[in-house]
C-alpha atoms as a PDB file:
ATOM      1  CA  UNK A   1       0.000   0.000   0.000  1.00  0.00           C
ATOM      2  CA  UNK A   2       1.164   3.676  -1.254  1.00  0.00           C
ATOM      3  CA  UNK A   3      -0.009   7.275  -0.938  1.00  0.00           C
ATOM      4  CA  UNK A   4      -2.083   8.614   1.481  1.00  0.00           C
ATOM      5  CA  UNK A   5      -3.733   5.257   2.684  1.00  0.00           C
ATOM      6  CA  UNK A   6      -0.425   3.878   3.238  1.00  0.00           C
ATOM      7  CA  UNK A   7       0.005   6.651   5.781  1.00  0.00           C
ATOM      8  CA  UNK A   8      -3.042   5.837   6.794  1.00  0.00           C
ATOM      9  CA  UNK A   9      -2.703   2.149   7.477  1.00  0.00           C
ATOM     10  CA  UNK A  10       0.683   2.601   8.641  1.00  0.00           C
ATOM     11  CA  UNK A  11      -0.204   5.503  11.221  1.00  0.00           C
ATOM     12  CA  UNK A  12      -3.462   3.145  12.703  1.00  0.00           C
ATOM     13  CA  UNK A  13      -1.313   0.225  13.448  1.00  0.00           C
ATOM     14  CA  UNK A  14       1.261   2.013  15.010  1.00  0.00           C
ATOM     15  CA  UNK A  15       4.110   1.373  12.850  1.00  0.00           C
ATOM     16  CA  UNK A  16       4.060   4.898  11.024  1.00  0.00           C
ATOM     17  CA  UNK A  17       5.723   7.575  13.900  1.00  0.00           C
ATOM     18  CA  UNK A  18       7.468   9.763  11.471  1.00  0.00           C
ATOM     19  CA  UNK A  19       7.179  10.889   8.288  1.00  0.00           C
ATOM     20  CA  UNK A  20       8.983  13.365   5.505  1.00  0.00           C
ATOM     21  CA  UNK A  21       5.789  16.209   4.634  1.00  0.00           C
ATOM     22  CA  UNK A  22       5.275  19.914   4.963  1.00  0.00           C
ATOM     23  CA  UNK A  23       1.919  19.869   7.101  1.00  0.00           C
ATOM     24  CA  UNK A  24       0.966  22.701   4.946  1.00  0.00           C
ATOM     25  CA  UNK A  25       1.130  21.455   1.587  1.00  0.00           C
ATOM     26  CA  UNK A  26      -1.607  20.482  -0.069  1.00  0.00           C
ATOM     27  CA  UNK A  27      -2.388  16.657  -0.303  1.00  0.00           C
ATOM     28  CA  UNK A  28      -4.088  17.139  -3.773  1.00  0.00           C
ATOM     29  CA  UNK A  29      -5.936  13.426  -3.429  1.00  0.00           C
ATOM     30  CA  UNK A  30      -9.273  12.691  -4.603  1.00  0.00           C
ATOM     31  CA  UNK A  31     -11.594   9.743  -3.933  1.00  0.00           C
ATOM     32  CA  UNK A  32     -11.110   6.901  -6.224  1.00  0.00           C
ATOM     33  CA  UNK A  33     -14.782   6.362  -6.215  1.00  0.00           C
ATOM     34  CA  UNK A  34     -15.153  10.301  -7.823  1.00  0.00           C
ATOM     35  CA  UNK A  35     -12.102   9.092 -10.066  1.00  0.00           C
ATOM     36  CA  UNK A  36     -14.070   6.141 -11.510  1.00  0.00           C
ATOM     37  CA  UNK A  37     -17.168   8.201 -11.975  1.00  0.00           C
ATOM     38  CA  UNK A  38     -15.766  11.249 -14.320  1.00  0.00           C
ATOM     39  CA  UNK A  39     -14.211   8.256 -16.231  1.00  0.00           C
ATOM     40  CA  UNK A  40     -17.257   6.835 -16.789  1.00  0.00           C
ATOM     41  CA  UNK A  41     -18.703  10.733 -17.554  1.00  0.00           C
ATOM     42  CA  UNK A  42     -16.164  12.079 -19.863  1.00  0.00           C
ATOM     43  CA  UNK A  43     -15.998   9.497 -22.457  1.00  0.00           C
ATOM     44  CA  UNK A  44     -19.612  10.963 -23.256  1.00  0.00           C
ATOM     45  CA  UNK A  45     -18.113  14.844 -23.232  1.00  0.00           C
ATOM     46  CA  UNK A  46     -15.326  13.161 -25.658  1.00  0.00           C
ATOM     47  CA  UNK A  47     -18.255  11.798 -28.227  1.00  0.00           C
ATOM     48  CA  UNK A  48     -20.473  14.669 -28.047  1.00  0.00           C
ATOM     49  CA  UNK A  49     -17.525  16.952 -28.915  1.00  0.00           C
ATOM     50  CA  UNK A  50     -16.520  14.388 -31.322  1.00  0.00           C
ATOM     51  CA  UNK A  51     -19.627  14.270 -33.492  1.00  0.00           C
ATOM     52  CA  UNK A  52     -19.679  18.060 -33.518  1.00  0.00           C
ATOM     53  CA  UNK A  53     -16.453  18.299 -34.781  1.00  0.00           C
ATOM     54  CA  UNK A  54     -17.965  16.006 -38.146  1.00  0.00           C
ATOM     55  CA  UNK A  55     -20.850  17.651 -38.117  1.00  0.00           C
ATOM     56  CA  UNK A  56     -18.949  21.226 -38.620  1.00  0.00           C
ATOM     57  CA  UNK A  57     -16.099  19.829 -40.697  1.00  0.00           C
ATOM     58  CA  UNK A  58     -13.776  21.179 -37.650  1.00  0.00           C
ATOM     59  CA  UNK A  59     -10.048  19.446 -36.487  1.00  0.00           C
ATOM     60  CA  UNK A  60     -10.507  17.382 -33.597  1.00  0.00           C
ATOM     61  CA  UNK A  61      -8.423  17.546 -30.653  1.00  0.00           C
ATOM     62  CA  UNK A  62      -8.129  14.920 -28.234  1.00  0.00           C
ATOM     63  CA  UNK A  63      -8.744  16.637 -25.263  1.00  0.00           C
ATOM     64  CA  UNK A  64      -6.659  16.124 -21.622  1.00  0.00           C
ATOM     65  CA  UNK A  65      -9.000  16.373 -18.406  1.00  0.00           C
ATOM     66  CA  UNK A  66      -7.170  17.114 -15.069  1.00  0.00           C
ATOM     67  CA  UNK A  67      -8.979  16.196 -12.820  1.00  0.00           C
ATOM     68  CA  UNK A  68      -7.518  16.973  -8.795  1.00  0.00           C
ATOM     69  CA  UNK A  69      -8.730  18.791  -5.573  1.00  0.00           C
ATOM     70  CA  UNK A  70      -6.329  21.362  -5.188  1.00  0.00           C
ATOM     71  CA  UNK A  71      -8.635  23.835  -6.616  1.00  0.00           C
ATOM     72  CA  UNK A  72     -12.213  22.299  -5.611  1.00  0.00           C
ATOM     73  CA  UNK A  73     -12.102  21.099  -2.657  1.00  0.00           C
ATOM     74  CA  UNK A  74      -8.312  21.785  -1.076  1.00  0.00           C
ATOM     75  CA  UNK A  75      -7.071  19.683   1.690  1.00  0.00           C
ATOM     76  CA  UNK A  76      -3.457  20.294   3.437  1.00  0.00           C
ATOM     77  CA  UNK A  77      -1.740  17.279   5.137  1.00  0.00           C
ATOM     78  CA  UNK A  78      -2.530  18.697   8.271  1.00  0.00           C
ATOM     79  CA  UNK A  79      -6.141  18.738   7.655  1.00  0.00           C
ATOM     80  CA  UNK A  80      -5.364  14.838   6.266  1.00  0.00           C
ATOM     81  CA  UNK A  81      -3.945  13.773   9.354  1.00  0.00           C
ATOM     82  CA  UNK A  82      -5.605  15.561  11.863  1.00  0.00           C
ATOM     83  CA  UNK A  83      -9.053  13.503  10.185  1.00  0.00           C
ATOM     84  CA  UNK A  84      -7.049  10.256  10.103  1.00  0.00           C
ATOM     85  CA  UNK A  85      -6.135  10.664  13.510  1.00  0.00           C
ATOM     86  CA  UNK A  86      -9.831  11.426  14.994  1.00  0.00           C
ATOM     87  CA  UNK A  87     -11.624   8.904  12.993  1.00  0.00           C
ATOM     88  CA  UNK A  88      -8.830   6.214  13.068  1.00  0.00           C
ATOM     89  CA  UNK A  89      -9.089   6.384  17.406  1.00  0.00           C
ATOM     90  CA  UNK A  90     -12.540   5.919  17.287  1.00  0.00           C
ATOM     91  CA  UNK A  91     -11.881   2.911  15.145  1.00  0.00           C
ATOM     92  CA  UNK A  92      -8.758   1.339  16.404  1.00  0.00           C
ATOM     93  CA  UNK A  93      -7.953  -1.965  14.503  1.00  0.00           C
ATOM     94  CA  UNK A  94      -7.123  -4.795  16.640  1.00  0.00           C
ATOM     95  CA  UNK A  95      -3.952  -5.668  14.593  1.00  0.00           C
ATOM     96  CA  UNK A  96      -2.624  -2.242  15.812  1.00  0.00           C
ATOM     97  CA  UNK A  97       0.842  -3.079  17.005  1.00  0.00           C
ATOM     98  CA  UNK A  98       1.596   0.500  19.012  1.00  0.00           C
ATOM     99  CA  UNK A  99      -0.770   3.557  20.291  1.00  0.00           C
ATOM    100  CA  UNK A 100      -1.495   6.021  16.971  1.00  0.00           C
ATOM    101  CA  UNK A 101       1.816   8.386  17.080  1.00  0.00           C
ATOM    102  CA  UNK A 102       2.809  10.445  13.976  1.00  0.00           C
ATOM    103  CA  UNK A 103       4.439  13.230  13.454  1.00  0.00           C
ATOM    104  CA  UNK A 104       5.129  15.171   9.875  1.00  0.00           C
ATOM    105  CA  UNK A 105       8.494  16.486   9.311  1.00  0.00           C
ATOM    106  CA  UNK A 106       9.266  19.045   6.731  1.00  0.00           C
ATOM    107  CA  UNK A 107      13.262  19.087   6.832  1.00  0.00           C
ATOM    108  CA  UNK A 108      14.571  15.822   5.202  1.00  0.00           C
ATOM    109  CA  UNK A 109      17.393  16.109   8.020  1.00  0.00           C
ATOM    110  CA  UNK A 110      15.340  16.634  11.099  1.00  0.00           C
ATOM    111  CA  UNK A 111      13.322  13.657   9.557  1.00  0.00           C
ATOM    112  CA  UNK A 112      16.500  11.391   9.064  1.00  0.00           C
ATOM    113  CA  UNK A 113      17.458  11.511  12.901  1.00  0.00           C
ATOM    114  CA  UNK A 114      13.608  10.746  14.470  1.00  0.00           C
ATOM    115  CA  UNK A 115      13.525   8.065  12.202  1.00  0.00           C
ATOM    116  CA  UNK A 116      16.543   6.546  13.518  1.00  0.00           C
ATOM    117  CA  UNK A 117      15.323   7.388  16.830  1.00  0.00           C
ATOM    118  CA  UNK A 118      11.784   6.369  16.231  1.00  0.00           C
ATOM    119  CA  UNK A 119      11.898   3.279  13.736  1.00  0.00           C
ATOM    120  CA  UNK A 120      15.256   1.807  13.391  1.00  0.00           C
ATOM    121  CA  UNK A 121      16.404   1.910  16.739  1.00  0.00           C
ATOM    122  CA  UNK A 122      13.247   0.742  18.124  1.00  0.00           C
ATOM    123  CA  UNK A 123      13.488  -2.191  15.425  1.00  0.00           C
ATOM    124  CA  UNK A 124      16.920  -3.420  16.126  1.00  0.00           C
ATOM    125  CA  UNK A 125      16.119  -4.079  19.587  1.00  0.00           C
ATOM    126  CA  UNK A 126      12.949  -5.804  18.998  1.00  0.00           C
ATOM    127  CA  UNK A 127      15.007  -7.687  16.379  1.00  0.00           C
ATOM    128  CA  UNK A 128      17.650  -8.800  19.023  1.00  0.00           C
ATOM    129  CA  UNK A 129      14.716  -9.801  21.703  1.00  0.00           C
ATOM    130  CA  UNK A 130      12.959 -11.913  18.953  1.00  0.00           C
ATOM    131  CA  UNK A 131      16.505 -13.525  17.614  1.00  0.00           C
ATOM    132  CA  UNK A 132      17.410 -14.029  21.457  1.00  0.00           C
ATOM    133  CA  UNK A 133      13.933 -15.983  21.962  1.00  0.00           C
ATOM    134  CA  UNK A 134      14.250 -17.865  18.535  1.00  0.00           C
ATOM    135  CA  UNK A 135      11.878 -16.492  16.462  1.00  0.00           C
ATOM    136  CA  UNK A 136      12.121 -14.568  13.517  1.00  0.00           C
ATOM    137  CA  UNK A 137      13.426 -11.025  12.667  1.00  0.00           C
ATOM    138  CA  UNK A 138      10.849  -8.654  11.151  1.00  0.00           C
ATOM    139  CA  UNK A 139      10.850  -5.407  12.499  1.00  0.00           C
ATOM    140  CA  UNK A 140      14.217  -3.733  10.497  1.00  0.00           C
ATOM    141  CA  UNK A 141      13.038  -5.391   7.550  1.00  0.00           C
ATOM    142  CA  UNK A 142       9.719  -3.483   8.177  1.00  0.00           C
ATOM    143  CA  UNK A 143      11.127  -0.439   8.694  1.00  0.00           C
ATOM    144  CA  UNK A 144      13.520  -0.101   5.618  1.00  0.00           C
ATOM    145  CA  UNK A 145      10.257  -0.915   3.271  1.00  0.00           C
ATOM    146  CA  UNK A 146       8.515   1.988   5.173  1.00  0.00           C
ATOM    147  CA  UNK A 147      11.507   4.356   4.623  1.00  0.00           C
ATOM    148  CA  UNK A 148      11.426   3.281   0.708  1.00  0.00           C
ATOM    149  CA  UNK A 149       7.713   4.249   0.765  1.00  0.00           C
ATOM    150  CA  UNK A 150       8.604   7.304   2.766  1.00  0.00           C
ATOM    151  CA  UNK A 151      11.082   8.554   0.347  1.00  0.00           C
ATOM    152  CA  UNK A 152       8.546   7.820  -2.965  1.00  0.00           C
ATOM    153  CA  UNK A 153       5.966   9.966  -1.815  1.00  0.00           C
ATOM    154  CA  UNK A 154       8.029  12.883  -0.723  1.00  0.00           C
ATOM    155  CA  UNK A 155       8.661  14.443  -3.214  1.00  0.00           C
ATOM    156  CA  UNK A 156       4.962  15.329  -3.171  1.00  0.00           C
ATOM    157  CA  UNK A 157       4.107  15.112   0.546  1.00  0.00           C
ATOM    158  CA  UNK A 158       6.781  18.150   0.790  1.00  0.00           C
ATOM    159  CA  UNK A 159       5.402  20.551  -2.351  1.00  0.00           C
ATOM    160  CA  UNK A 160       2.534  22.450  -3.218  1.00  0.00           C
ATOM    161  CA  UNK A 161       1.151  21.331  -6.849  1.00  0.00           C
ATOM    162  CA  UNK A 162      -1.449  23.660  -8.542  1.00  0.00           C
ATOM    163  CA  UNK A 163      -3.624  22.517 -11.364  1.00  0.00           C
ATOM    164  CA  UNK A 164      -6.885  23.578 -13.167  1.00  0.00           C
ATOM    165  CA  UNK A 165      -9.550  21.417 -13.833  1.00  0.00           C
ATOM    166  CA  UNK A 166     -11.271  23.512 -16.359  1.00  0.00           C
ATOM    167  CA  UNK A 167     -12.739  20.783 -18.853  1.00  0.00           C
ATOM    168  CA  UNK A 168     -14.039  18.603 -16.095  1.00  0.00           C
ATOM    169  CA  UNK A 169     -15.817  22.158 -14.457  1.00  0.00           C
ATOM    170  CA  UNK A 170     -17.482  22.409 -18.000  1.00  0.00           C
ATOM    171  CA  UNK A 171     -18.091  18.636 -18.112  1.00  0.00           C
ATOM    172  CA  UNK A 172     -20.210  18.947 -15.041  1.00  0.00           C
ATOM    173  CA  UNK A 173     -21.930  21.809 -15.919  1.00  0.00           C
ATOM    174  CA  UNK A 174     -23.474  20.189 -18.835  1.00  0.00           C
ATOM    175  CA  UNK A 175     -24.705  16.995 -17.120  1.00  0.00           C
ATOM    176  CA  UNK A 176     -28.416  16.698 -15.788  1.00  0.00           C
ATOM    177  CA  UNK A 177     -29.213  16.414 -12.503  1.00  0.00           C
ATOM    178  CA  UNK A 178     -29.808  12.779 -12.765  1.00  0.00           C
ATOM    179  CA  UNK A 179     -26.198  12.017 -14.217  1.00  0.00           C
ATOM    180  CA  UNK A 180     -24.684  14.275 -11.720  1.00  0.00           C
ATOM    181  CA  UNK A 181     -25.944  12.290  -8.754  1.00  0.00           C
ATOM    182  CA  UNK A 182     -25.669   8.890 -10.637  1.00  0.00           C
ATOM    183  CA  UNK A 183     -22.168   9.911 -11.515  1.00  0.00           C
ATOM    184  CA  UNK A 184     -21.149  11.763  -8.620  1.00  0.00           C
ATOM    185  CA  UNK A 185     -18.157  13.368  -9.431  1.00  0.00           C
ATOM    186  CA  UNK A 186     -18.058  17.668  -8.288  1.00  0.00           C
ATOM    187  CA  UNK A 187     -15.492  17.755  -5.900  1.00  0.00           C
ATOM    188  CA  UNK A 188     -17.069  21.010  -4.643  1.00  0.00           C
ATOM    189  CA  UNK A 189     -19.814  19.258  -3.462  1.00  0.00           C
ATOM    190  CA  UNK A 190     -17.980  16.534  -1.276  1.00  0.00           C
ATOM    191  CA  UNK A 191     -17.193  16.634   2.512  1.00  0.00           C
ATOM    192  CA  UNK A 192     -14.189  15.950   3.902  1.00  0.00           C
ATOM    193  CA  UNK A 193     -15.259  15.225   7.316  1.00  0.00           C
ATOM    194  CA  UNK A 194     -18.061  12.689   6.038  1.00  0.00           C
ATOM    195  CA  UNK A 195     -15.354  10.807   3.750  1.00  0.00           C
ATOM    196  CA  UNK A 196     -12.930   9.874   6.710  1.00  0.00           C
ATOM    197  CA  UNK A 197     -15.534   8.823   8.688  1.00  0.00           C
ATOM    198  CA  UNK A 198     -16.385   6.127   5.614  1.00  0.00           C
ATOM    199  CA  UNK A 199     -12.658   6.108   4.318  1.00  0.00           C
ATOM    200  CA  UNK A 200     -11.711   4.188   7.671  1.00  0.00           C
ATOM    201  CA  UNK A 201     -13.870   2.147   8.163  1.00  0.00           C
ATOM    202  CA  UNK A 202     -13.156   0.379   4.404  1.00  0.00           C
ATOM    203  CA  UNK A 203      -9.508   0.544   5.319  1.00  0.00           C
ATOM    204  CA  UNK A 204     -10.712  -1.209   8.825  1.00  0.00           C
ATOM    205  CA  UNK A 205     -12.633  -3.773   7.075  1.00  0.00           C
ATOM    206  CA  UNK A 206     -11.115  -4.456   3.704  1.00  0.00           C
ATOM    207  CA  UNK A 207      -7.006  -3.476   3.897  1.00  0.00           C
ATOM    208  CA  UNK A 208      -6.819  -4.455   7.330  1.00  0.00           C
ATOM    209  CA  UNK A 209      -9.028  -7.379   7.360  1.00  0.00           C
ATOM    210  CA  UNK A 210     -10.227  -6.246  10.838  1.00  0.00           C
ATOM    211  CA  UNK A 211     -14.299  -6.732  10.936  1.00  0.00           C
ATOM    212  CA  UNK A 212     -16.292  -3.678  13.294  1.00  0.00           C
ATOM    213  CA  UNK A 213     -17.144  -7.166  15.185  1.00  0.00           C
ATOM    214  CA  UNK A 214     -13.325  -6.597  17.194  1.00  0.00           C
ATOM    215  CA  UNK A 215     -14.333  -3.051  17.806  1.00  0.00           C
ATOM    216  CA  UNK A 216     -15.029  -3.359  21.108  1.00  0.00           C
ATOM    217  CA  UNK A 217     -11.999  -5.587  22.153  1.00  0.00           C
ATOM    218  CA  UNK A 218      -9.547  -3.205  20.170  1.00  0.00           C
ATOM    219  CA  UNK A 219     -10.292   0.068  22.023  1.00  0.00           C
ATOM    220  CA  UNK A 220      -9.436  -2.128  25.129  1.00  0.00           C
ATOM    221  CA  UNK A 221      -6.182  -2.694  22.933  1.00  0.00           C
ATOM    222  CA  UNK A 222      -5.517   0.751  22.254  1.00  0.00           C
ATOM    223  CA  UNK A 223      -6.269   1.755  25.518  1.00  0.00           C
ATOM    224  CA  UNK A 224      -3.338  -0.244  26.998  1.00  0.00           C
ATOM    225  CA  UNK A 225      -1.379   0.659  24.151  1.00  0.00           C
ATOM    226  CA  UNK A 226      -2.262   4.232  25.038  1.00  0.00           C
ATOM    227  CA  UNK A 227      -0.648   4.106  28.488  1.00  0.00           C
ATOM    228  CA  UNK A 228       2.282   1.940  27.945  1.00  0.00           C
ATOM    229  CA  UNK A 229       2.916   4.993  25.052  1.00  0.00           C
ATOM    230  CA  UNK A 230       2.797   7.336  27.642  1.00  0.00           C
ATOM    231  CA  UNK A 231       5.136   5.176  30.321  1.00  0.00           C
ATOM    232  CA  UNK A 232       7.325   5.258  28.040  1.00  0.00           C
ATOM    233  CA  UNK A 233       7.837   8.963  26.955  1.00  0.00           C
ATOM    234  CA  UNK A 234       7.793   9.314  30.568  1.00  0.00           C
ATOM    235  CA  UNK A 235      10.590   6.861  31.216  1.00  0.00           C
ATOM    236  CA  UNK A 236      12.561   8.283  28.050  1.00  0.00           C
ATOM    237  CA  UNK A 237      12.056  12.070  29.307  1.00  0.00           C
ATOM    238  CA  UNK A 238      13.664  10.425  32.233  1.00  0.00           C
ATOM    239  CA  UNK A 239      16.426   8.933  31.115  1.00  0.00           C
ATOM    240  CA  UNK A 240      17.559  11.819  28.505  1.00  0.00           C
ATOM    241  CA  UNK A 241      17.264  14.085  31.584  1.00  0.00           C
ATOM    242  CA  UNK A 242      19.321  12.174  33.876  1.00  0.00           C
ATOM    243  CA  UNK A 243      21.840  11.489  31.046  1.00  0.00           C
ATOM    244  CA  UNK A 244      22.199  15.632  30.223  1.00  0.00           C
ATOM    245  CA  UNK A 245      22.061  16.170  33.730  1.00  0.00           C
ATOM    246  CA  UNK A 246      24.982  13.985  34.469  1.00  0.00           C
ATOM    247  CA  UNK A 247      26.586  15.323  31.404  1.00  0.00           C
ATOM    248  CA  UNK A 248      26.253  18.994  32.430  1.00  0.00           C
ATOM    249  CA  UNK A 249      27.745  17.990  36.198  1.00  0.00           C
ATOM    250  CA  UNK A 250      30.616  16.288  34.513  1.00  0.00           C
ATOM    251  CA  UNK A 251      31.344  19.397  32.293  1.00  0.00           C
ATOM    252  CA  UNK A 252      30.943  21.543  35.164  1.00  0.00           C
ATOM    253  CA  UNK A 253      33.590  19.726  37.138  1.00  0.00           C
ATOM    254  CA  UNK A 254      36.066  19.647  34.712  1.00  0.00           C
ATOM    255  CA  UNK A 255      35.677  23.357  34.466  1.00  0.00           C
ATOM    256  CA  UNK A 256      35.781  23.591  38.121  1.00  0.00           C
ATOM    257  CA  UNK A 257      39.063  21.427  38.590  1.00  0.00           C
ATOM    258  CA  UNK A 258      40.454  23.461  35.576  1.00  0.00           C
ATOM    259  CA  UNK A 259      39.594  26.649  37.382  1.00  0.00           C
ATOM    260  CA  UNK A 260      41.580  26.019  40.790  1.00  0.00           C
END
């Protein structure tokens, strides 16, 4: 899984803690459902315009149809994952393997060190605990396929894109009412909010596998997931202070003994 409902999938099970995006570019995605429905509509814009064209004795152009949200119905990645993140806790999957924690980083080298921090340190020891009980490494394998995906998508996670959906604007605007709610596909017309509220639960029940029957067993899940997430940010915040702490006392005594 790629784009946006990798993130997705990859932020609800836990796995995803990182990744490489400017919060406030826009996502430019559309749903694939809207996608398959100007298909369906523009190959009838195409003919009309095409028997015109004989019937006037007029060239022909094969016309291009963009067809995107950035104009329509604009969403940043902010917006994205702030909807991921409310509808995917109300819907925790039970296969979640860690509490939801992500966190978008614009600069590729701030990015580069939580991800060592985050995912590949994190996966090495879990690697060396399963190896030391005998069963089978997975986690740094896991993590170096999620850094691949990372690194195809940001390029556009990262930039703003700007398009113009002209032709599909007049497509829609000669359709009847009928054919525009048969073939739903004016982006200024659709809601964010409602989609994510569907969107996850077809990632819950189809990508994931995960039927709403576990529902009640995987907020229990999450729950515990929730506060062994925060005992350990609390036991890290410990550590790092006790280590800078005794690093700062060290320096300090050096100084000192210099000093006399």
């Amino acid at each position: 899984m790629y784009g946006a409902v990798g993130v997705t999938v990859g932020a609800g099970a836990g796995v995803l803690r990182v990744l490489h995006c400017d919060s406030d570019a826009n996502a430019n995605i559309v749903p694939a459902d809207m996608v398959v429905n100007g298909l369906i509509a523009i190959p009838w814009e195409v003919n009309h315009e095409y028997q015109k064209s004989i019937q006037n004795k007029t060239r022909f152009d094969i016309p291009i149809f963009n067809y995107e949200s950035s104009q329509d119905q604009p969403i940043d990645w902010r917006r994205y994952m702030e909807l991921t993140s409310k509808y995917g806790l109300q819907l925790p999957t039970i296969n979640a393997l860690w509490y939801y924690s992500l966190n978008l980083i614009k600069h590729q080298p701030l990015y580069q060190l939580a991800a060592i921090m985050v995912h590949f340190v994190p996966a090495i020891i879990l690697d060396i605990l399963l190896m030391l009980i005998g069963k089978r490494r997975r986690f740094l394998k896991m993590y170096l396929k999620i850094h691949r995906f990372s690194k195809v998508i940001s390029y556009f996670s990262t930039k703003n894109f700007k398009f113009k959906s002209t032709r599909m604007r007049e497509l829609i605007s000669k359709m009847s009412d009928r054919d525009r709610a048969i073939f739903m596909c004016d982006l200024t017309k659709l809601n964010w909010e409602e989609y994510f509220k569907y969107h996850f639960q077809g990632i819950r029940l189809y990508l994931l596998k995960d039927p709403l029957s576990t529902l009640p067993e995987a907020k229990k899940k999450f729950n515990r997931l929730y506060w062994c997430h925060q005992m350990l940010k609390i036991i890290l915040g410990f550590t790092a202070t006790r280590i800078t702490w005794s690093l700062f006392s060290y320096i300090f005594l050096i100084l000192s003994s210099t000093a006399s």
